[in-house]
N, C-alpha and C. Protein backbone atom coordinates (compact mmCIF):
# COMPACT_ATOMS: atom_id res chain seq x y z
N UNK A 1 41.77 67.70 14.22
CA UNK A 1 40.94 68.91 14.22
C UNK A 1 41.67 69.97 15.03
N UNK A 2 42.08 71.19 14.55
CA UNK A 2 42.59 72.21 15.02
C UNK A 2 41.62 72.99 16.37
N UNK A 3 41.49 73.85 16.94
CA UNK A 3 41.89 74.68 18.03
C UNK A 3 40.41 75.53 17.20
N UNK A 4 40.73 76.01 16.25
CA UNK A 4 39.47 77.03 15.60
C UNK A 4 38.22 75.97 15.01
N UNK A 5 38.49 75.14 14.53
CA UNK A 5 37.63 74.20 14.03
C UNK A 5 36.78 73.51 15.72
N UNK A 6 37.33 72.97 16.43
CA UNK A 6 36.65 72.55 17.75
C UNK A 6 36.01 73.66 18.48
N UNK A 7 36.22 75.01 18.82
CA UNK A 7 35.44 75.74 18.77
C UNK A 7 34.28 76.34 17.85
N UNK A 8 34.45 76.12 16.92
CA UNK A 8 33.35 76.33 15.43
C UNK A 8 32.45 75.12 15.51
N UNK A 9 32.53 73.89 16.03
CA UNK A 9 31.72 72.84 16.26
C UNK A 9 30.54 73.34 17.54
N UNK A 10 31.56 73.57 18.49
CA UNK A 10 30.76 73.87 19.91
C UNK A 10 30.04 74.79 20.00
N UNK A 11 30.03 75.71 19.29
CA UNK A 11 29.57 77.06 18.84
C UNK A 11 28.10 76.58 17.84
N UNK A 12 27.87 75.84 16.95
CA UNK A 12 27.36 75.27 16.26
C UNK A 12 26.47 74.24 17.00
N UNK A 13 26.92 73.58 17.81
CA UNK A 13 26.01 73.00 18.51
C UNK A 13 25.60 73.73 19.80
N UNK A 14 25.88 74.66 20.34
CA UNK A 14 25.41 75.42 21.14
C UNK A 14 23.89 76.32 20.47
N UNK A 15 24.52 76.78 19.22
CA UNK A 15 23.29 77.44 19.01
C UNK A 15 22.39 76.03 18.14
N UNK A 16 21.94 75.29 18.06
CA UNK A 16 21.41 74.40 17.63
C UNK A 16 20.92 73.87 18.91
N UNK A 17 21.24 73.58 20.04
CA UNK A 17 20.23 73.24 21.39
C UNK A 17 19.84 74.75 21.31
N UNK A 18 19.77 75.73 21.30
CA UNK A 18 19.58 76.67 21.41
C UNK A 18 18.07 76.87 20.68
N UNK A 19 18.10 76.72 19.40
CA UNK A 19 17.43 76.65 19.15
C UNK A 19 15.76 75.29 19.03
N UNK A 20 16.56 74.78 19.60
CA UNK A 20 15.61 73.55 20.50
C UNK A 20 14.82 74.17 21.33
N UNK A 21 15.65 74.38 22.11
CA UNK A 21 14.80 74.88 23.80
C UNK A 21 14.31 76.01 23.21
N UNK A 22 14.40 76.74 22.28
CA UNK A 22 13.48 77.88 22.01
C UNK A 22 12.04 77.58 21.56
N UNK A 23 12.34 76.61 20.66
CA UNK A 23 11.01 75.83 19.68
C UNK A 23 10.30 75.43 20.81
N UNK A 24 10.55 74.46 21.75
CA UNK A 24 9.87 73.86 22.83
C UNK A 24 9.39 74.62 23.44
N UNK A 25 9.98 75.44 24.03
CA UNK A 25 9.60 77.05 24.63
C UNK A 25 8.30 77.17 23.95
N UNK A 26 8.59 78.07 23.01
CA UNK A 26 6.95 78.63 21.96
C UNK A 26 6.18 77.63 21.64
N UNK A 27 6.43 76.17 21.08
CA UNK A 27 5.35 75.61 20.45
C UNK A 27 4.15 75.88 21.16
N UNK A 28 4.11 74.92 22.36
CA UNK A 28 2.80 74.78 23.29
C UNK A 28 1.72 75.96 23.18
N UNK A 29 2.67 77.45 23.14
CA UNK A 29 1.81 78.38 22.81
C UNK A 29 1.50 78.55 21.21
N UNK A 30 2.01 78.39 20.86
CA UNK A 30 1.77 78.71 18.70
C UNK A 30 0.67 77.38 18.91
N UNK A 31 1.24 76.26 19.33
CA UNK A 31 0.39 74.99 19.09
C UNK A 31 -1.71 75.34 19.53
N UNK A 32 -1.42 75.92 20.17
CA UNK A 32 -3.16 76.44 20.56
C UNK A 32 -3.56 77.31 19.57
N UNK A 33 -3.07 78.24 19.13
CA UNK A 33 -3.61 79.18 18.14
C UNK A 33 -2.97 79.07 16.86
N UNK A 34 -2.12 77.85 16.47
CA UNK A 34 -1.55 77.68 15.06
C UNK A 34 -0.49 77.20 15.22
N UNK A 35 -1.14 75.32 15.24
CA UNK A 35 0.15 74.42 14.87
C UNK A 35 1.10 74.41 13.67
N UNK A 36 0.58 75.10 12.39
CA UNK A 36 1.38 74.72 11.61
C UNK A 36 2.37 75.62 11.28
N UNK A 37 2.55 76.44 12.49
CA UNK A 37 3.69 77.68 12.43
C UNK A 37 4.72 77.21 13.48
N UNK A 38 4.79 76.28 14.02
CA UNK A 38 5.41 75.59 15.16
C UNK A 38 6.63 75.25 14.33
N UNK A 39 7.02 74.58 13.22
CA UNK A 39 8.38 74.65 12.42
C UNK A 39 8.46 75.69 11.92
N UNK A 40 7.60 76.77 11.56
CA UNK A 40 8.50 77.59 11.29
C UNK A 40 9.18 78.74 11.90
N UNK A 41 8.38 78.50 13.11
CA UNK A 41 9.24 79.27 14.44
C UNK A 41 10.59 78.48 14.79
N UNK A 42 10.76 77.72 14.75
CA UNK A 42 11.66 76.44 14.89
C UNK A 42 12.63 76.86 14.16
N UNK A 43 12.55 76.80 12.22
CA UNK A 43 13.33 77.32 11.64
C UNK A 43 14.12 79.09 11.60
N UNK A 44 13.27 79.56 11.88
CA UNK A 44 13.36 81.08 12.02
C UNK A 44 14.34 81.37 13.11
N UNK A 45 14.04 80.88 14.48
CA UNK A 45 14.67 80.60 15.86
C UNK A 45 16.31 80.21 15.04
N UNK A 46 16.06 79.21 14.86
CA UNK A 46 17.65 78.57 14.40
C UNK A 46 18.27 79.57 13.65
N UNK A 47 17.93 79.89 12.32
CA UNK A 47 18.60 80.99 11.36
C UNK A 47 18.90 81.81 12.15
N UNK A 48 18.67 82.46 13.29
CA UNK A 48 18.33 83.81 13.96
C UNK A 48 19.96 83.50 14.77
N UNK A 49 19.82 82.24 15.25
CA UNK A 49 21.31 81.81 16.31
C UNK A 49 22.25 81.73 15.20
N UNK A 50 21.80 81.24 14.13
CA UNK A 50 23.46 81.02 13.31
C UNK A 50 23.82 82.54 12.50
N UNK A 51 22.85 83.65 12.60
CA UNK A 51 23.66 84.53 12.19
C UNK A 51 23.73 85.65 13.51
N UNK A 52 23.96 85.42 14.48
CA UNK A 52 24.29 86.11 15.89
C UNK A 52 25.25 85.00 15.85
């Protein structure tokens, strides 16, 4: 694995915990007034890191 590729991993998994700790973050609150938006904050969160 090259030099650009091992950074393109770490980068990739950076924003992917990223978007973890975000979901965890909001659920608890979405979860009281609307659990079933809790993935899609989750998903939204994530898309949001992989195109930043």
């Amino acid at each position: 694995m090259g030099g650009e590729e091992g950074v393109a991993g770490l980068v990739l998994a950076a924003l992917e915990i990223g978007a973890l700790v975000g979901t965890l973050a909001v659920a608890p609150r979405l979860a009281e007034s609307r659990p079933e938006r809790v993935a899609y904050v989750g998903t939204a969160l994530y898309g949001l890191g992989l195109m930043l």
